[in-house]
Protein backbone atom coordinates (compact mmCIF):
# COMPACT_ATOMS: atom_id res chain seq x y z
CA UNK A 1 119.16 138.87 197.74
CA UNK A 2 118.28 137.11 201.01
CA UNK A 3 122.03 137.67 202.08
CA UNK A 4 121.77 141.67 201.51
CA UNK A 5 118.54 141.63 203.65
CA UNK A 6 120.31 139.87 206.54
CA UNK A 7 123.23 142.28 205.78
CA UNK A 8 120.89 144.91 206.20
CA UNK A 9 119.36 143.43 209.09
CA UNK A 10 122.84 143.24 210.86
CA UNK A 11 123.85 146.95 209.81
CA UNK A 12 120.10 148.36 211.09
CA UNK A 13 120.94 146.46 214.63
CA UNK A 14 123.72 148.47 214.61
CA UNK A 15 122.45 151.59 214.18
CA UNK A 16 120.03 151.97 217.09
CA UNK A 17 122.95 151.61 219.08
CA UNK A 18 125.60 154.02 216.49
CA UNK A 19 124.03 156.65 214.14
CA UNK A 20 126.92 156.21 212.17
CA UNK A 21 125.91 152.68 210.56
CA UNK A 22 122.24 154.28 208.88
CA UNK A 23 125.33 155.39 206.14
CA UNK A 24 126.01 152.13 205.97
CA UNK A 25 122.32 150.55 205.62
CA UNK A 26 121.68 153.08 202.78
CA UNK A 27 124.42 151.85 200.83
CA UNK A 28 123.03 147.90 201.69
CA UNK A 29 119.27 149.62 200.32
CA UNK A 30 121.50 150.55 196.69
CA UNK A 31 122.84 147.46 196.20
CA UNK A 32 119.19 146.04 196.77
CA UNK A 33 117.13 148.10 194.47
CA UNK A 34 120.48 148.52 191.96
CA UNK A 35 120.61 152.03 192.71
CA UNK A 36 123.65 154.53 192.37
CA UNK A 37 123.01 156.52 195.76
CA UNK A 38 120.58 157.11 198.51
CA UNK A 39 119.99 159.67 201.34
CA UNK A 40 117.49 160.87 203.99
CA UNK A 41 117.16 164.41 203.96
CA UNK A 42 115.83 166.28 206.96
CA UNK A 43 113.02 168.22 205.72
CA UNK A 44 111.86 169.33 208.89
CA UNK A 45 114.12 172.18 210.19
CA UNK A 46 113.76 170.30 213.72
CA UNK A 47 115.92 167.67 212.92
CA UNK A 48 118.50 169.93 210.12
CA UNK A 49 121.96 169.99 211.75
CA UNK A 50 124.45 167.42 213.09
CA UNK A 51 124.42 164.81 210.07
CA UNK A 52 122.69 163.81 207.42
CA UNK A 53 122.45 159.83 206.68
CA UNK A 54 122.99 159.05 203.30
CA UNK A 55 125.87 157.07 200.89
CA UNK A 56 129.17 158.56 199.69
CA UNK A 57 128.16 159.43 196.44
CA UNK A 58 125.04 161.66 197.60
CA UNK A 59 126.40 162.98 199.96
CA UNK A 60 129.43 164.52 197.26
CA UNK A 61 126.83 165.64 195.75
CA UNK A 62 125.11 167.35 198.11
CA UNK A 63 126.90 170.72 198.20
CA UNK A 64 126.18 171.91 194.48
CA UNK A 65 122.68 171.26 195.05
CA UNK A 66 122.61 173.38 198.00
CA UNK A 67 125.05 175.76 196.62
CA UNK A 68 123.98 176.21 192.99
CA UNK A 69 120.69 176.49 194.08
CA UNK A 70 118.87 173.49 193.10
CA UNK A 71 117.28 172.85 196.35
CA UNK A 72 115.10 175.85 195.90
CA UNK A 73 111.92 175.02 194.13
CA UNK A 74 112.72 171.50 193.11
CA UNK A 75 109.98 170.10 191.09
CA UNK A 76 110.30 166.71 192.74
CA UNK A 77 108.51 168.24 195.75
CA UNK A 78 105.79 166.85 194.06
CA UNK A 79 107.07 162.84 194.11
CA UNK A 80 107.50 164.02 197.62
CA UNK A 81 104.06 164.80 198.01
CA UNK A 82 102.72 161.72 196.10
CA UNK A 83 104.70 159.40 198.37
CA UNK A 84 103.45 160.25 201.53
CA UNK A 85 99.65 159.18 199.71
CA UNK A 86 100.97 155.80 198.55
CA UNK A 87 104.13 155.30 200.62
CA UNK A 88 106.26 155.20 197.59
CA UNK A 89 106.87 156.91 194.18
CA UNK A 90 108.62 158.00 191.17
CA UNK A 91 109.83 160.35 188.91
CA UNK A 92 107.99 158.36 186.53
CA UNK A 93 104.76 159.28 188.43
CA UNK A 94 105.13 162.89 188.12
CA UNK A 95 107.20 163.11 184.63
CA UNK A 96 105.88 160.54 182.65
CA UNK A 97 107.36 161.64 179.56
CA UNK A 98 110.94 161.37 178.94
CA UNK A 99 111.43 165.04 176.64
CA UNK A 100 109.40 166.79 179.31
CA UNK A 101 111.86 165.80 181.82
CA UNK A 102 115.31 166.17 179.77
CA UNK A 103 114.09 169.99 179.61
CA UNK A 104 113.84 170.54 183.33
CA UNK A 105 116.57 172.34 184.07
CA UNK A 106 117.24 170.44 187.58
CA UNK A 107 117.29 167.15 185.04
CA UNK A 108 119.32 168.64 182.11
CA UNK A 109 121.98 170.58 183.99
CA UNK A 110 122.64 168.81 187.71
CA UNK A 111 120.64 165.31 187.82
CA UNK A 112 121.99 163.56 184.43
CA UNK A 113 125.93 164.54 184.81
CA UNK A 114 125.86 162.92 188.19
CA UNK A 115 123.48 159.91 186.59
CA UNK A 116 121.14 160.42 189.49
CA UNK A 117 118.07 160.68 186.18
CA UNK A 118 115.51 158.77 188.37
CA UNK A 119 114.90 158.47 192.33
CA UNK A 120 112.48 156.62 194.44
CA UNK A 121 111.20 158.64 197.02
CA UNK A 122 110.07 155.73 199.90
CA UNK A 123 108.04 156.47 202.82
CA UNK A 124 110.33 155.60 206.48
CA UNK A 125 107.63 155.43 209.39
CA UNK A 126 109.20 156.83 212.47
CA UNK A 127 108.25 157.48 216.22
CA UNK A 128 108.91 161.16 215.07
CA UNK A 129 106.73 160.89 212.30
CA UNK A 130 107.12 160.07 208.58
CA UNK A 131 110.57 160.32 206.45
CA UNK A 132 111.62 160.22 203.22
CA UNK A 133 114.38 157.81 202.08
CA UNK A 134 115.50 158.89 198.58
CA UNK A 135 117.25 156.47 196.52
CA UNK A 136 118.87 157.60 193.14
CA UNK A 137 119.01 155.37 190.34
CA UNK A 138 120.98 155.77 186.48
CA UNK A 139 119.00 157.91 183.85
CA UNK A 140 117.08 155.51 181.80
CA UNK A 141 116.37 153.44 185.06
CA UNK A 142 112.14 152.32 184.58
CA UNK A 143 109.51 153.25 186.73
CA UNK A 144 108.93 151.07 189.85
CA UNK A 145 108.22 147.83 188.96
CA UNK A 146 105.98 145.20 191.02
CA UNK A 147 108.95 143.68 192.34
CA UNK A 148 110.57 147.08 193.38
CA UNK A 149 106.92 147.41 195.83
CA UNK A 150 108.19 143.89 197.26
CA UNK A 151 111.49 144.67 198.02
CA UNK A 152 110.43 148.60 199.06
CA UNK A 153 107.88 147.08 201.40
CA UNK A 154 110.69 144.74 203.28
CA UNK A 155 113.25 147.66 203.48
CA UNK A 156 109.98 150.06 204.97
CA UNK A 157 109.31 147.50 207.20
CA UNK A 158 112.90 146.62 208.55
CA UNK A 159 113.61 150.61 208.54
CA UNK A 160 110.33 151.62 210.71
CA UNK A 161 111.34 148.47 213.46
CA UNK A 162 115.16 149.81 213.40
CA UNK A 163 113.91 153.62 213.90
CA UNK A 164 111.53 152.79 216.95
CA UNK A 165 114.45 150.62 218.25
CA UNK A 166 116.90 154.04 217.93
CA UNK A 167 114.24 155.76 219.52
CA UNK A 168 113.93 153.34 222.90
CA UNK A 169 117.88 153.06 223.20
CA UNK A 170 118.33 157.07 222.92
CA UNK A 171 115.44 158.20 225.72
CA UNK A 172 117.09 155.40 227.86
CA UNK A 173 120.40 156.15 227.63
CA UNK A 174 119.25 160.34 228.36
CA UNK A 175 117.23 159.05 231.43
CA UNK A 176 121.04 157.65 232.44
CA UNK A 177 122.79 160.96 231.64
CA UNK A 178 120.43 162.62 233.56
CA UNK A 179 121.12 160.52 236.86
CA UNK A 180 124.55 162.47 237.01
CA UNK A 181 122.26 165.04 238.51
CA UNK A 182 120.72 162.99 240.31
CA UNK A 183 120.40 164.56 244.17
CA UNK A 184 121.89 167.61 243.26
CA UNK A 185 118.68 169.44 243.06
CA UNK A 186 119.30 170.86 239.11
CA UNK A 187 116.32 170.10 236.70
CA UNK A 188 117.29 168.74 233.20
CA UNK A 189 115.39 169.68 229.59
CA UNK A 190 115.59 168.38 226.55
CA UNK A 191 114.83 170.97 223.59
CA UNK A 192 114.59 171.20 220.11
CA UNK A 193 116.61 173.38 217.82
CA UNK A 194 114.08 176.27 217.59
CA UNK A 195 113.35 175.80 221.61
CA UNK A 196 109.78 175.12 220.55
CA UNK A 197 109.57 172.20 221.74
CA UNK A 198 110.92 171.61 225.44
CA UNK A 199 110.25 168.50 228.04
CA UNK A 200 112.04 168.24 231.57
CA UNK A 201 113.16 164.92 232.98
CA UNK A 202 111.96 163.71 236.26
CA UNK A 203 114.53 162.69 238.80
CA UNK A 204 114.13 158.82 237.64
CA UNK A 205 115.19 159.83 234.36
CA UNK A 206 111.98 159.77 232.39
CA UNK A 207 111.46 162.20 229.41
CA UNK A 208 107.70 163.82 230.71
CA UNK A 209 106.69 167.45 231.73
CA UNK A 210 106.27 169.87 228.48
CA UNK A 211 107.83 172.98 229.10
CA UNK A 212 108.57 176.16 227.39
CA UNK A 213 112.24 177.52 226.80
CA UNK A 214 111.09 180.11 228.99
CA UNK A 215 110.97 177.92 232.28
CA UNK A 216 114.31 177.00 231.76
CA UNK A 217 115.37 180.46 230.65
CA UNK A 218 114.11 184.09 231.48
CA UNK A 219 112.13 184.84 228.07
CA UNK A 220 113.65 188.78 228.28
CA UNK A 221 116.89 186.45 228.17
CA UNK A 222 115.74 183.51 225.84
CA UNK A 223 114.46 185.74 223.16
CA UNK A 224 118.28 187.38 222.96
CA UNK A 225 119.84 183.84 223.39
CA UNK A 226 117.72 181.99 220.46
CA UNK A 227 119.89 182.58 218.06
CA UNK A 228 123.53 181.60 220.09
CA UNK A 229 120.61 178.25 221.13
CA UNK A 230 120.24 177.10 217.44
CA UNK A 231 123.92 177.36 216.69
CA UNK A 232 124.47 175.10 219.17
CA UNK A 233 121.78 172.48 217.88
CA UNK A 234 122.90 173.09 214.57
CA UNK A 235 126.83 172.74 214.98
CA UNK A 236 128.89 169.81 214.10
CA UNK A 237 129.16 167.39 217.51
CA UNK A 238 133.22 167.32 217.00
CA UNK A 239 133.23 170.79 218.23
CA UNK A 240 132.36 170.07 221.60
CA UNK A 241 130.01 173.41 221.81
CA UNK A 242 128.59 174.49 225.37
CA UNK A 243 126.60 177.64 226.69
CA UNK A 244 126.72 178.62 229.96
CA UNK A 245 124.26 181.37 231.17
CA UNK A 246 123.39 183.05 234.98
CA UNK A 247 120.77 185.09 235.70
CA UNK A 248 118.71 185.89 238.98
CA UNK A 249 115.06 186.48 239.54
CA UNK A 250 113.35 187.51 242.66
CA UNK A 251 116.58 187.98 243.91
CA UNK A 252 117.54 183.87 243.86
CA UNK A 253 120.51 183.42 241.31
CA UNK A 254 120.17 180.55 239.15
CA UNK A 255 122.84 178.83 236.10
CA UNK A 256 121.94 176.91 233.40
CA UNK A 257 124.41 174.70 231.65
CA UNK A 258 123.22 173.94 227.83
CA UNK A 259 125.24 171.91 225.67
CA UNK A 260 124.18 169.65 222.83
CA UNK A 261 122.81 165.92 223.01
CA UNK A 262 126.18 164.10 222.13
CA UNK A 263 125.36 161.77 218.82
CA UNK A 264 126.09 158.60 221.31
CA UNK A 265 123.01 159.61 223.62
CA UNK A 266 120.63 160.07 220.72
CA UNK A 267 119.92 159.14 217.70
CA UNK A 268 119.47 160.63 213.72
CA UNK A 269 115.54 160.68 214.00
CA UNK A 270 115.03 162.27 217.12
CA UNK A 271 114.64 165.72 217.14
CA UNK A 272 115.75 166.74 220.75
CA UNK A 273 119.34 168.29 220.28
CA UNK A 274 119.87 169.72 223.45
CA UNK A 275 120.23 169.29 226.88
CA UNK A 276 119.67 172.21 229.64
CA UNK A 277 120.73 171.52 233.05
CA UNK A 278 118.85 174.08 235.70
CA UNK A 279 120.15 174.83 238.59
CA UNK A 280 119.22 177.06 241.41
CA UNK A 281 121.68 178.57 243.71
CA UNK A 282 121.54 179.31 247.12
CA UNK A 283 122.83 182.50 247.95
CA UNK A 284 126.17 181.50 249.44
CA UNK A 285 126.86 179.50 245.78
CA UNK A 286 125.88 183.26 244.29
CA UNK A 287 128.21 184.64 246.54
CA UNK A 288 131.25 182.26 245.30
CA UNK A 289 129.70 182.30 241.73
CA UNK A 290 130.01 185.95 242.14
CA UNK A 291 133.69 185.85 243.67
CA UNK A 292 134.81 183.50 240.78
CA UNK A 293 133.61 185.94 238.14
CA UNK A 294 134.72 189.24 239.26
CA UNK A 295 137.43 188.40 241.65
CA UNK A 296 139.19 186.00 239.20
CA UNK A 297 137.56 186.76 235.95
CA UNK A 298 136.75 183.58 235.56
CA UNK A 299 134.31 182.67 232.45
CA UNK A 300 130.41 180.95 232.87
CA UNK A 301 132.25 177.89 231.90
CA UNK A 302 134.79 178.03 233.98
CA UNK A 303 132.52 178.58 236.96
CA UNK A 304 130.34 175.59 235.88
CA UNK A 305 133.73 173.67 235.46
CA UNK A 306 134.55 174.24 239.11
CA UNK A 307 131.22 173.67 240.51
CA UNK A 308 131.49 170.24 239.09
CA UNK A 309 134.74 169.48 240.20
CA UNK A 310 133.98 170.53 243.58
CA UNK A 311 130.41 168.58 243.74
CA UNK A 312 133.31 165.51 243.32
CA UNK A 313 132.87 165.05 239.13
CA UNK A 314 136.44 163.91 237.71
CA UNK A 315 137.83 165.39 234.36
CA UNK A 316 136.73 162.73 232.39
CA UNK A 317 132.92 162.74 233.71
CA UNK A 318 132.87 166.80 233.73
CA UNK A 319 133.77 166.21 230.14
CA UNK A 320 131.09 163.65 229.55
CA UNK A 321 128.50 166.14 230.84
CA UNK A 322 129.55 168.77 229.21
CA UNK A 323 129.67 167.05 225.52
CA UNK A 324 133.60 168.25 225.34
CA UNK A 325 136.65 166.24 225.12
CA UNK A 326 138.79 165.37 228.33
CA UNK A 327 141.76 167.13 227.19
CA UNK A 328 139.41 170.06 226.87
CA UNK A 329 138.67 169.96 230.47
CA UNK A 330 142.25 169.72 231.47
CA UNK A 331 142.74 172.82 229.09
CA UNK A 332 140.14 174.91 230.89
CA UNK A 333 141.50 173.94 234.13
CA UNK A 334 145.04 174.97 233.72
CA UNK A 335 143.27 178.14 232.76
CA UNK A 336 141.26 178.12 235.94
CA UNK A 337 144.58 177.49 237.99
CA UNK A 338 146.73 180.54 236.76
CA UNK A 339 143.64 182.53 236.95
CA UNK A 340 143.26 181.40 240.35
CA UNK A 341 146.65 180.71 241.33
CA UNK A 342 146.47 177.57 242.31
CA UNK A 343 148.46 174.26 241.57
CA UNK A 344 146.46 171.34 241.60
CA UNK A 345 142.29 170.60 242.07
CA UNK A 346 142.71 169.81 245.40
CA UNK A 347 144.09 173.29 246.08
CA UNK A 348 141.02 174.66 243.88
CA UNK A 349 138.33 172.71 245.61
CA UNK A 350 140.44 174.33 249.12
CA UNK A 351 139.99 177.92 247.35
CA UNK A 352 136.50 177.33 246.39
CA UNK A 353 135.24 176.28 250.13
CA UNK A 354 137.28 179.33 251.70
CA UNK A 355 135.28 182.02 249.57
């Protein structure tokens, strides 16, 4: 037992620095408890999207409980709910007779074939409040024993140190994507899917103002925008998704450049999935902005491709910024030179200074 704990130890390390390897710690929390699968689910819709940590066998499992419907009204809500009193709890706790549960329809028809009969639901502190780590066990499997609470205790504890870890690594490694912009007078946000939630970043990098969506966005434009915003929190990270939006008020023009958090910068906990980059243009940068768009037909993209490129960003740090792959980048700039008719970026950058 002691080795799984330092296994698990070892894995959770891991993880603060790579989201991928909480997979890997649930499957370490099975073999401790002798469980057949485990997952945390992301009740709140803040943090839905992106991935979901959890073994192999859950996570098969996971579309016919979404798509047959099971996730609607599930009576285990109320485990749920008794966890978060005790920090721990059971099917047992809830359904304490054995017929009463083989009649539950949830039970009978989806839960038993898959021999996922019994679950712990365990109580994960986090700096973004409480979670629930779910860990499925065979049928017949017994209510929590006293030494379950020991071992559930050790994995809480090891789970809520790992989580605040995450937490540190992923503000400090935004605060260092944010010094790109360092100097370049663009303000960064951080948002959450629904754009309820919304903090800028000062120019040393530290998470602090609260803001609205609106201050980074018109709200005539961010009310019309929401719903092209969440699809871009909520998308997978391997599609490289990016928004680009101008606007002007009070006759200034100003771009914003919003593209999701990649997974390296953050981490599964934290429910900031964006990052909107603000920038203010003087009216000679409208004027080119202007030239590029009409003149050339280039797209917001393309423009904020450019603009990047010209401020002395290479492909591979335009693509870092802009959460897309480098081959990407050299895509959309072949684009930009036929539409432009140009040959190479230095003939671009040329073009761009002449307009």
């Amino acid at each position: 037992m002691n080795t799984l704990f330092q296994e698990l130890e070892d894995t959770l390390d891991r993880a603060t620095e790579d989201a991928q390897y909480w997979d890997a710690a649930l499957k370490i929390v099975v073999d401790i408890l002798g469980g057949t699968g485990a997952l945390i689910p992301a009740t709140n819709p803040f943090f839905r999207g992106t991935w979901m940590a959890g073994t192999k066998e859950m996570k098969e499992a996971l579309p016919s409980y979404i798509n047959e419907g099971w996730v609607r009204n599930d009576p285990r809500e109320a485990v749920l709910g008794l966890m978060m009193e005790r920090g721990y709890a059971c099917d047992h706790d809830v359904f304490a007779d054995r017929a009463e549960r083989d009649a539950i329809p949830i039970y009978r028809d989806y839960l038993y074939p898959l021999n996922f009969g019994v679950h712990y639901s365990i109580r994960i502190l986090t700096p973004n409040g409480y979670w629930a780590m779910t860990v499925h066990f065979d049928n017949d499997h017994p209510p929590i024993s006293a030494c379950d609470v020991v071992l559930i205790e050790r994995i809480q504890a090891m789970f809520a140190k790992a989580t605040a870890q995450a937490d540190e690594t992923a503000h400090k490694r935004i605060a260092a994507f944010a010094q790109f912009f360092k100097g370049t007078e663009s303000e960064v946000f951080v948002l959450d899917v629904d754009g309820k939630e919304c903090f800028s970043i000062n120019s040393s990098g530290k998470i602090q103002t609260r803001a609205r969506l609106g201050d980074v966005i018109p709200d005539e434009m961010s009310a019309a925008l929401g719903a092209e915003i969440r699809e871009l929190c909520s998308s997978d990270p391997t599609l490289s998704m990016s928004r680009a939006y101008q606007f002007n008020i009070a006759a200034k023009s100003s771009s914003v450049l919003i593209i999701q958090i990649p997974p390296n910068l953050r981490h599964f906990f934290m429910h900031f999935k964006v990052c909107a980059i603000r920038t203010e243009c003087s009216d000679t940068t409208a004027l080119k902005q202007s030239c590029l768009r009409e003149t050339y037909g280039l797209s917001a993209a393309e423009i904020t491709t450019v603009e990047l490129l010209v401020a002395g960003k290479t492909p591979n740090m335009i693509a870092e910024l802009l959460s897309v792959k480098a081959s990407t980048v050299r895509q959309r700039l072949k684009q930009i030179f036929e539409k432009t008719q140009v040959n190479s970026q230095v003939e671009l950058i040329g073009m761009h200074n002449r307009l």
